[in-house]
PDB file of N, CA and C in Angstrom:
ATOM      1  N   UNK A   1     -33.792  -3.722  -0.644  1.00  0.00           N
ATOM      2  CA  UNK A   1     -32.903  -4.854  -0.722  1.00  0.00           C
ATOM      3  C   UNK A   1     -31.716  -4.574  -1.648  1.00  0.00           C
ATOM      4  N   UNK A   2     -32.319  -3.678  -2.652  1.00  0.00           N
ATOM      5  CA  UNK A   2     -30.556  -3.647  -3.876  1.00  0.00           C
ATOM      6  C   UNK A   2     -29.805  -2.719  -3.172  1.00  0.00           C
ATOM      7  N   UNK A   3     -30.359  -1.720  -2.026  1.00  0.00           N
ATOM      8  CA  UNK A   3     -29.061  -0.714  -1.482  1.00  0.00           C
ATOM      9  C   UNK A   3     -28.345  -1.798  -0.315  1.00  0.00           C
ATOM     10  N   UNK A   4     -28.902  -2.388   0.272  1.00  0.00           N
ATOM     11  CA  UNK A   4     -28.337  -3.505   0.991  1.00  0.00           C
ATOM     12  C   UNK A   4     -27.207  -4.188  -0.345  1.00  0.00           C
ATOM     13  N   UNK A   5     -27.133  -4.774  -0.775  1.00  0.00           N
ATOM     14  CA  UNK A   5     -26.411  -5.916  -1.761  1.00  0.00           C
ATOM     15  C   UNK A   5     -25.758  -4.711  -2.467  1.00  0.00           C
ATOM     16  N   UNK A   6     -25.649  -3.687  -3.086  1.00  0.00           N
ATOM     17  CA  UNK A   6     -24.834  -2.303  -3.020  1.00  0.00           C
ATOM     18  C   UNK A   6     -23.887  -2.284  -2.050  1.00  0.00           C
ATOM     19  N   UNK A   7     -24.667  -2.112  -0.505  1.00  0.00           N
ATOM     20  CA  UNK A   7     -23.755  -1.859  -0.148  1.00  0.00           C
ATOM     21  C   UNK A   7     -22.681  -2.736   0.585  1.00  0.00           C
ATOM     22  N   UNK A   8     -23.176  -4.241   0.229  1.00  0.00           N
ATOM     23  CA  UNK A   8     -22.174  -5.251   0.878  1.00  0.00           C
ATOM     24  C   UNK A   8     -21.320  -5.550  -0.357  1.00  0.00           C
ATOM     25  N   UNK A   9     -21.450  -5.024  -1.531  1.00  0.00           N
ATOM     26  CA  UNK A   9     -20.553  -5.135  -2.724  1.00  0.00           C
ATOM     27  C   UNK A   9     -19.077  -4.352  -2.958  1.00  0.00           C
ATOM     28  N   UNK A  10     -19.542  -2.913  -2.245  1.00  0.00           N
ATOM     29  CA  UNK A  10     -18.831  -2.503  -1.866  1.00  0.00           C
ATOM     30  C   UNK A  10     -17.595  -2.295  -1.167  1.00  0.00           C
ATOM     31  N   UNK A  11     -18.715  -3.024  -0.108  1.00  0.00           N
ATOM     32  CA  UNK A  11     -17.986  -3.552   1.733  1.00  0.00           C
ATOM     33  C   UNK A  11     -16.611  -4.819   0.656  1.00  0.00           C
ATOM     34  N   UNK A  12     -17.306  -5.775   0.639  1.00  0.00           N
ATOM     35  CA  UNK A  12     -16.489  -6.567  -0.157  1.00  0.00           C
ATOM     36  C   UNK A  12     -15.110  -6.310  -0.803  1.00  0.00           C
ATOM     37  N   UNK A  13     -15.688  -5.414  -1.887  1.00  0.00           N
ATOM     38  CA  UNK A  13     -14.586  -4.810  -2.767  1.00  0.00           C
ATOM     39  C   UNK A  13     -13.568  -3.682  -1.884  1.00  0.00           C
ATOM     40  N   UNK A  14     -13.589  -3.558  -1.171  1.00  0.00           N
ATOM     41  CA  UNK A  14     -12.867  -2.345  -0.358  1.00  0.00           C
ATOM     42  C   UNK A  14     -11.973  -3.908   0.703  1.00  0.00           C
ATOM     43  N   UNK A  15     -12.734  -4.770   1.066  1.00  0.00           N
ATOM     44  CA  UNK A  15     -12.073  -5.499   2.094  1.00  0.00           C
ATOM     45  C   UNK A  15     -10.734  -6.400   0.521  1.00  0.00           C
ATOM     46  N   UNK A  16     -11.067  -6.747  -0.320  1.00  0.00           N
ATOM     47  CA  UNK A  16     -10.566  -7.364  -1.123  1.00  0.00           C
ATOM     48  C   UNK A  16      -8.965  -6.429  -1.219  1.00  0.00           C
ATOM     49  N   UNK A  17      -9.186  -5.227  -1.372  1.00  0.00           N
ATOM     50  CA  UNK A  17      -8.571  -4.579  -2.360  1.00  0.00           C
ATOM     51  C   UNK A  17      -7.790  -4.151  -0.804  1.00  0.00           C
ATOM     52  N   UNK A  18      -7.954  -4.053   0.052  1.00  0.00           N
ATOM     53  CA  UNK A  18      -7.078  -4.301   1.118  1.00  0.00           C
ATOM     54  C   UNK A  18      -6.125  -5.105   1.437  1.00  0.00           C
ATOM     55  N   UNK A  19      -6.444  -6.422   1.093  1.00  0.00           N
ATOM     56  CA  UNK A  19      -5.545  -7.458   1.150  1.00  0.00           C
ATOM     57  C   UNK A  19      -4.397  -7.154   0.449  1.00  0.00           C
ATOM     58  N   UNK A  20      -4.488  -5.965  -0.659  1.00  0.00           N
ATOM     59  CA  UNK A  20      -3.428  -6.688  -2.018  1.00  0.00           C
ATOM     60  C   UNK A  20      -2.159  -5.219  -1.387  1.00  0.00           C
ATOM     61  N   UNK A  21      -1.137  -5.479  -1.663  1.00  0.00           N
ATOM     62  CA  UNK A  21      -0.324  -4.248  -1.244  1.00  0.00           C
ATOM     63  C   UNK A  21      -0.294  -3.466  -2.353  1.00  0.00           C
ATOM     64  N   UNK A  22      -0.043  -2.225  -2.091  1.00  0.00           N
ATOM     65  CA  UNK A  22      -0.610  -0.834  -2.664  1.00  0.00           C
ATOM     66  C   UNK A  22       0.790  -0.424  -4.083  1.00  0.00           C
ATOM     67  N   UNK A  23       1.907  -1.648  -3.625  1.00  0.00           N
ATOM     68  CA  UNK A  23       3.023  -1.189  -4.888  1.00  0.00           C
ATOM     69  C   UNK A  23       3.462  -2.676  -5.604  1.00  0.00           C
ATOM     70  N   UNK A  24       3.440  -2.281  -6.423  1.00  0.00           N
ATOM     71  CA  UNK A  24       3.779  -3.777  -7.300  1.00  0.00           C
ATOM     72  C   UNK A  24       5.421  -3.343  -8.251  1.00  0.00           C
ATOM     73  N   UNK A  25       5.899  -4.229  -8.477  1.00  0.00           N
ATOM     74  CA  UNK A  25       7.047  -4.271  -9.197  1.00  0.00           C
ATOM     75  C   UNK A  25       7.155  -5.597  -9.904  1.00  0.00           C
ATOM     76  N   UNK A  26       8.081  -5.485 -11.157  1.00  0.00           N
ATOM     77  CA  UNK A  26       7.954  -6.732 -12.278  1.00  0.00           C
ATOM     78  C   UNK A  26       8.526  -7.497 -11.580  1.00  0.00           C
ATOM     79  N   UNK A  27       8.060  -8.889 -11.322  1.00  0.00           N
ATOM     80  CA  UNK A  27       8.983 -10.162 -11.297  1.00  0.00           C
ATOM     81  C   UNK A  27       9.486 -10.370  -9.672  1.00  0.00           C
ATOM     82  N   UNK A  28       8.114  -8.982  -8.623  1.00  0.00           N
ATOM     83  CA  UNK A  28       8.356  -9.883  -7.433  1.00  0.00           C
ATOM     84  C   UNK A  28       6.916  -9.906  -6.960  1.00  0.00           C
ATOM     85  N   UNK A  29       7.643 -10.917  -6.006  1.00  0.00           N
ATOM     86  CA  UNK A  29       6.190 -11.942  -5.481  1.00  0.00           C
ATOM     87  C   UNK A  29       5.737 -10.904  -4.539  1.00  0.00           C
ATOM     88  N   UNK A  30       4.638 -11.321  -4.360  1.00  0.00           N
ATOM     89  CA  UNK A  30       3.415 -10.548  -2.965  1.00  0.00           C
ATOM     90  C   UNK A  30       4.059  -9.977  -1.427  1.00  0.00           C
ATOM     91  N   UNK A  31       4.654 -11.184  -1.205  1.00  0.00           N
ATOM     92  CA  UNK A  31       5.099 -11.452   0.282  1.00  0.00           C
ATOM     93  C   UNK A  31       6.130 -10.655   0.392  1.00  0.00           C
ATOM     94  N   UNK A  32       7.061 -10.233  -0.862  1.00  0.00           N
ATOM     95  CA  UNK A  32       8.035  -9.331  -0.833  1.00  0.00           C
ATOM     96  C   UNK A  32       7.970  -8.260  -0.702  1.00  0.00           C
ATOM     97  N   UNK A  33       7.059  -7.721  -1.980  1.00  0.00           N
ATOM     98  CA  UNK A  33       6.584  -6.857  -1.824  1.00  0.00           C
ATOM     99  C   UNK A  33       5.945  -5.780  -0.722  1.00  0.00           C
ATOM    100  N   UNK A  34       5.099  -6.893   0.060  1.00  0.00           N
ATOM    101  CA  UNK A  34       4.299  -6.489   1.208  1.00  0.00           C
ATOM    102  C   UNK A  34       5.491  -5.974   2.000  1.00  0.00           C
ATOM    103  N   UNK A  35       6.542  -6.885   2.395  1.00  0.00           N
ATOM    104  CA  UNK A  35       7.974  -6.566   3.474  1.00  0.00           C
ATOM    105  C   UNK A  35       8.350  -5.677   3.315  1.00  0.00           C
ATOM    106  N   UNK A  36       8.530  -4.871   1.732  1.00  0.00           N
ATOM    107  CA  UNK A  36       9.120  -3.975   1.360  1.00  0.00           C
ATOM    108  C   UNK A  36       8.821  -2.656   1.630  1.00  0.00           C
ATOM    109  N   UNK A  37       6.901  -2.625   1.139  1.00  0.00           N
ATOM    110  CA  UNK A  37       5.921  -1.588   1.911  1.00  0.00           C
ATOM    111  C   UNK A  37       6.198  -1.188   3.332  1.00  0.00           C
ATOM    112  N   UNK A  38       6.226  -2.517   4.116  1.00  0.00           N
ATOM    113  CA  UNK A  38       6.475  -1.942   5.739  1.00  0.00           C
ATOM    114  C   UNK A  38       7.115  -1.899   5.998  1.00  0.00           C
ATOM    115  N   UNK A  39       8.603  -1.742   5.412  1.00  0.00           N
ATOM    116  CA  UNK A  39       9.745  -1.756   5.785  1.00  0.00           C
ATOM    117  C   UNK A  39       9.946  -0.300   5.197  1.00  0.00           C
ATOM    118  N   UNK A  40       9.412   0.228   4.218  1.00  0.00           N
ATOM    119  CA  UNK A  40       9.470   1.855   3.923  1.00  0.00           C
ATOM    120  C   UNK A  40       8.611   2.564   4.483  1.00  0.00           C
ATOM    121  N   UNK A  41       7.316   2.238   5.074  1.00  0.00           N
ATOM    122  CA  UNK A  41       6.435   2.764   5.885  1.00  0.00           C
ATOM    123  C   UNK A  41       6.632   2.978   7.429  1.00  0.00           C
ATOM    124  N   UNK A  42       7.992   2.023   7.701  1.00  0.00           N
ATOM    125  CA  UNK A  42       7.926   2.248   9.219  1.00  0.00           C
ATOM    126  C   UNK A  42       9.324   3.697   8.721  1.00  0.00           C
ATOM    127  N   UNK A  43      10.088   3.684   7.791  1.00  0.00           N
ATOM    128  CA  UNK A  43      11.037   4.378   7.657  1.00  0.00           C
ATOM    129  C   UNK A  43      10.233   5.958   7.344  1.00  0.00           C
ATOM    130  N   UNK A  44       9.677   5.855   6.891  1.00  0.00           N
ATOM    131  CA  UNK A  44       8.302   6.936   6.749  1.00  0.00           C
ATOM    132  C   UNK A  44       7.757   7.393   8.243  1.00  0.00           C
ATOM    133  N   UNK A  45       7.556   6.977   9.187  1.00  0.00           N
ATOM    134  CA  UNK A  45       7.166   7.203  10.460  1.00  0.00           C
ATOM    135  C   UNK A  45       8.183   7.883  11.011  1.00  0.00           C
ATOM    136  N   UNK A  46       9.180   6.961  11.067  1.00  0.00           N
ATOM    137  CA  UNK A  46      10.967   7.222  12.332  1.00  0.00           C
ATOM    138  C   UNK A  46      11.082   8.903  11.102  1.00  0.00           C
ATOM    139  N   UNK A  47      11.179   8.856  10.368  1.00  0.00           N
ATOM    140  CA  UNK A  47      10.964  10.649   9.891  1.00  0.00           C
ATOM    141  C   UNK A  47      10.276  11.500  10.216  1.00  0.00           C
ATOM    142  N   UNK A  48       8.906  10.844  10.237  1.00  0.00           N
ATOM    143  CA  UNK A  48       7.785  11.626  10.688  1.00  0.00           C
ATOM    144  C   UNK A  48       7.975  12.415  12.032  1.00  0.00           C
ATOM    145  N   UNK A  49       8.301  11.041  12.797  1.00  0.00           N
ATOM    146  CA  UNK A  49       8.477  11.733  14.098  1.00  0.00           C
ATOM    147  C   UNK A  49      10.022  11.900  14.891  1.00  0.00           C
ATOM    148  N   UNK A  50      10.834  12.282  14.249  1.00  0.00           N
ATOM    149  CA  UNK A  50      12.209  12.585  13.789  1.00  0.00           C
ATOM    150  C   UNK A  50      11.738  14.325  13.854  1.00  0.00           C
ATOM    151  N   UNK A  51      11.984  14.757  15.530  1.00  0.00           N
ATOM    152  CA  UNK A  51      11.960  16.422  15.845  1.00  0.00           C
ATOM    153  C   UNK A  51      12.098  17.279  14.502  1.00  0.00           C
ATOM    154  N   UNK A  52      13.333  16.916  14.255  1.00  0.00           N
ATOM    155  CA  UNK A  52      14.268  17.663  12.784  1.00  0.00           C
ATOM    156  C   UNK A  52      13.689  17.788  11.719  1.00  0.00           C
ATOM    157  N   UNK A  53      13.006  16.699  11.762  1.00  0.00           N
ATOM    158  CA  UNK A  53      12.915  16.124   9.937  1.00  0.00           C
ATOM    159  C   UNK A  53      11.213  16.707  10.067  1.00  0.00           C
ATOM    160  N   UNK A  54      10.298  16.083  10.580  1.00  0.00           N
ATOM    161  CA  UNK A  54       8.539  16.365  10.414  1.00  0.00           C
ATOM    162  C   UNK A  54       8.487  15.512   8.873  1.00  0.00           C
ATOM    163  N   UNK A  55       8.720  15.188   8.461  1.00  0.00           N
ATOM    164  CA  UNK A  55       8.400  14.627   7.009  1.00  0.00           C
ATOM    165  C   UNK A  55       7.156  13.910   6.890  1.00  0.00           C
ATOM    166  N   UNK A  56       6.626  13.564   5.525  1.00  0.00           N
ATOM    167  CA  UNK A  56       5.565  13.314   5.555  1.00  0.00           C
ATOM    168  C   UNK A  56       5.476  12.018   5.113  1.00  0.00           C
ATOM    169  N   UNK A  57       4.617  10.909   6.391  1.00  0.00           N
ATOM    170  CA  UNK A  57       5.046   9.312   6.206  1.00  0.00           C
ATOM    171  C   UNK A  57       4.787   9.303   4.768  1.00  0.00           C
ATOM    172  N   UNK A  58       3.122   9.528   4.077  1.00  0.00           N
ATOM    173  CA  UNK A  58       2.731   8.922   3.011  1.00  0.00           C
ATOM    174  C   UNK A  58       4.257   9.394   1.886  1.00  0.00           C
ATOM    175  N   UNK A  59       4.380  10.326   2.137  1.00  0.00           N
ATOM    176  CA  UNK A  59       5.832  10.742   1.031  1.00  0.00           C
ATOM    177  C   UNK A  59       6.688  10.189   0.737  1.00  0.00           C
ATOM    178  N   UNK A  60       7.607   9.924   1.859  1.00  0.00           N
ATOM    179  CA  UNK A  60       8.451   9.066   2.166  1.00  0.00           C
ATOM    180  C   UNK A  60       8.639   7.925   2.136  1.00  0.00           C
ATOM    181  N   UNK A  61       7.530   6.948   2.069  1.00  0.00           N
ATOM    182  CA  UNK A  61       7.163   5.892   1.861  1.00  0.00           C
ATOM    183  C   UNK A  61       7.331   6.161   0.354  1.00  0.00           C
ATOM    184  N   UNK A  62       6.411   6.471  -0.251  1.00  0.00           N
ATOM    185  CA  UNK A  62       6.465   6.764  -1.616  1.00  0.00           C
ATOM    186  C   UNK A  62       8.030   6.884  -2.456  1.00  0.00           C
ATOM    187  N   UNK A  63       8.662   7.940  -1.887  1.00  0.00           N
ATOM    188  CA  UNK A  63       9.769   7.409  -2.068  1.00  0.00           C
ATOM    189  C   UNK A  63      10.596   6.580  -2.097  1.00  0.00           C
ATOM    190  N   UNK A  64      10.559   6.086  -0.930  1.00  0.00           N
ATOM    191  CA  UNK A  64      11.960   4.928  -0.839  1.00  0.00           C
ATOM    192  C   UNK A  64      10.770   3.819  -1.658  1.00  0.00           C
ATOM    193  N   UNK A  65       9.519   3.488  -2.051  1.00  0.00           N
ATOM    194  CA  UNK A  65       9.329   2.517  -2.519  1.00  0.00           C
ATOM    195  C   UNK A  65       9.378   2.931  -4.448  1.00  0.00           C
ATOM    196  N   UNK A  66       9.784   3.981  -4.460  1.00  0.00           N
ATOM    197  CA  UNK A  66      10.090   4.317  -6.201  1.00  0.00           C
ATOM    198  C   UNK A  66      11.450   3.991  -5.913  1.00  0.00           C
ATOM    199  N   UNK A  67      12.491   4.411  -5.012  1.00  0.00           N
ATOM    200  CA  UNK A  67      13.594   3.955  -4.695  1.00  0.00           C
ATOM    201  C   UNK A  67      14.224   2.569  -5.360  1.00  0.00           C
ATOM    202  N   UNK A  68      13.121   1.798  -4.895  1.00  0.00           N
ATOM    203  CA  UNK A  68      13.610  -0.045  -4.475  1.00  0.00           C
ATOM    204  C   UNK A  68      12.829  -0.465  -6.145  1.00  0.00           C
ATOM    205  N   UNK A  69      12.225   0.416  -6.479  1.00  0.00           N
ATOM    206  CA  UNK A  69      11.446  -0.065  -8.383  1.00  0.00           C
ATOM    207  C   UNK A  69      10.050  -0.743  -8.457  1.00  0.00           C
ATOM    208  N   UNK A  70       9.511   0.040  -7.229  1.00  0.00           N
ATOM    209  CA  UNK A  70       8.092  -0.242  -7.393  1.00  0.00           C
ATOM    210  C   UNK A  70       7.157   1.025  -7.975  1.00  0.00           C
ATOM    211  N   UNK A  71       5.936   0.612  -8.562  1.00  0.00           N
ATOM    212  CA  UNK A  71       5.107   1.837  -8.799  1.00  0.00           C
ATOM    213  C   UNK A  71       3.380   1.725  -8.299  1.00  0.00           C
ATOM    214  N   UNK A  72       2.785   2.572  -8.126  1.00  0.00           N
ATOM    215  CA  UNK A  72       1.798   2.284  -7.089  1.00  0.00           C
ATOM    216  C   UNK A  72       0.295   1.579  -7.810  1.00  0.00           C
ATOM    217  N   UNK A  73      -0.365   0.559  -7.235  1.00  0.00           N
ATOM    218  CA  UNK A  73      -1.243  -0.439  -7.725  1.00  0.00           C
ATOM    219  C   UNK A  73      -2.350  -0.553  -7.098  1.00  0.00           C
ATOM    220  N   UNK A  74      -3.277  -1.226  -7.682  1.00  0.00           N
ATOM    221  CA  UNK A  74      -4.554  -1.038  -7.253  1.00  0.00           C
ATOM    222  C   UNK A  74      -4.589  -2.632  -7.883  1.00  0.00           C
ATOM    223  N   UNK A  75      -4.139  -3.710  -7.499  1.00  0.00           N
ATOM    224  CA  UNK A  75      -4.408  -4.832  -8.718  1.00  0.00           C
ATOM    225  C   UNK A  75      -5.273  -5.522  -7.689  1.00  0.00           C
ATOM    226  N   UNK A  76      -5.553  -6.653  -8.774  1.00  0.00           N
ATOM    227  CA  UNK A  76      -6.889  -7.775  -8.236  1.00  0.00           C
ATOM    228  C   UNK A  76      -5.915  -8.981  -8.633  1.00  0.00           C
ATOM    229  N   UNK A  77      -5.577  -9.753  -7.825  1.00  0.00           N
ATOM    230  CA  UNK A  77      -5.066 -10.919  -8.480  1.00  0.00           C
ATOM    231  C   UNK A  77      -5.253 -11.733  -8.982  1.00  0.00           C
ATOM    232  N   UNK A  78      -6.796 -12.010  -8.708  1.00  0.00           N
ATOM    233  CA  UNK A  78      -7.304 -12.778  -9.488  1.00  0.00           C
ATOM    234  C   UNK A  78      -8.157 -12.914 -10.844  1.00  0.00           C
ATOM    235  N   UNK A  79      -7.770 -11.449 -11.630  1.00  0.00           N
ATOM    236  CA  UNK A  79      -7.865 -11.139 -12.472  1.00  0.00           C
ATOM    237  C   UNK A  79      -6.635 -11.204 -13.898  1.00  0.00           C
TER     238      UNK A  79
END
């Protein structure tokens, strides 16, 4: 029974920590944030698969979101 409740604690904490977007910056809200992620993640792709370029989405993303003054997060909000 405790590897069961282990492993739905887990399950839990992985679904939680999904919800939250992966870059945070001072003094903006969630919803922005989130726009901002997929709006550098799809720019991360159109590179990717950009003949010329091959670039690498997770990179690129990374970039343009240090770009815009985010840095990368793991937060709980309700903490």
């Amino acid at each position: 029974m405790s590897t069961l409740r282990l492993a739905l604690s887990i399950a839990a904490l992985a679904a939680l920590c999904a919800c939250s977007p992966p870059y945070s910056a001072k003094g903006v809200e969630r919803e922005r944030a989130m726009a901002d992620y997929q709006d550098c993640y799809s720019k991360g792709c159109l590179a990717h698969y950009t003949p010329e370029d091959h670039g690498s989405i997770n990179k690129t993303t990374r970039a343009c979101m240090k770009e815009r003054g985010y840095h990368e997060t793991l937060s709980f909000p309700w903490w």
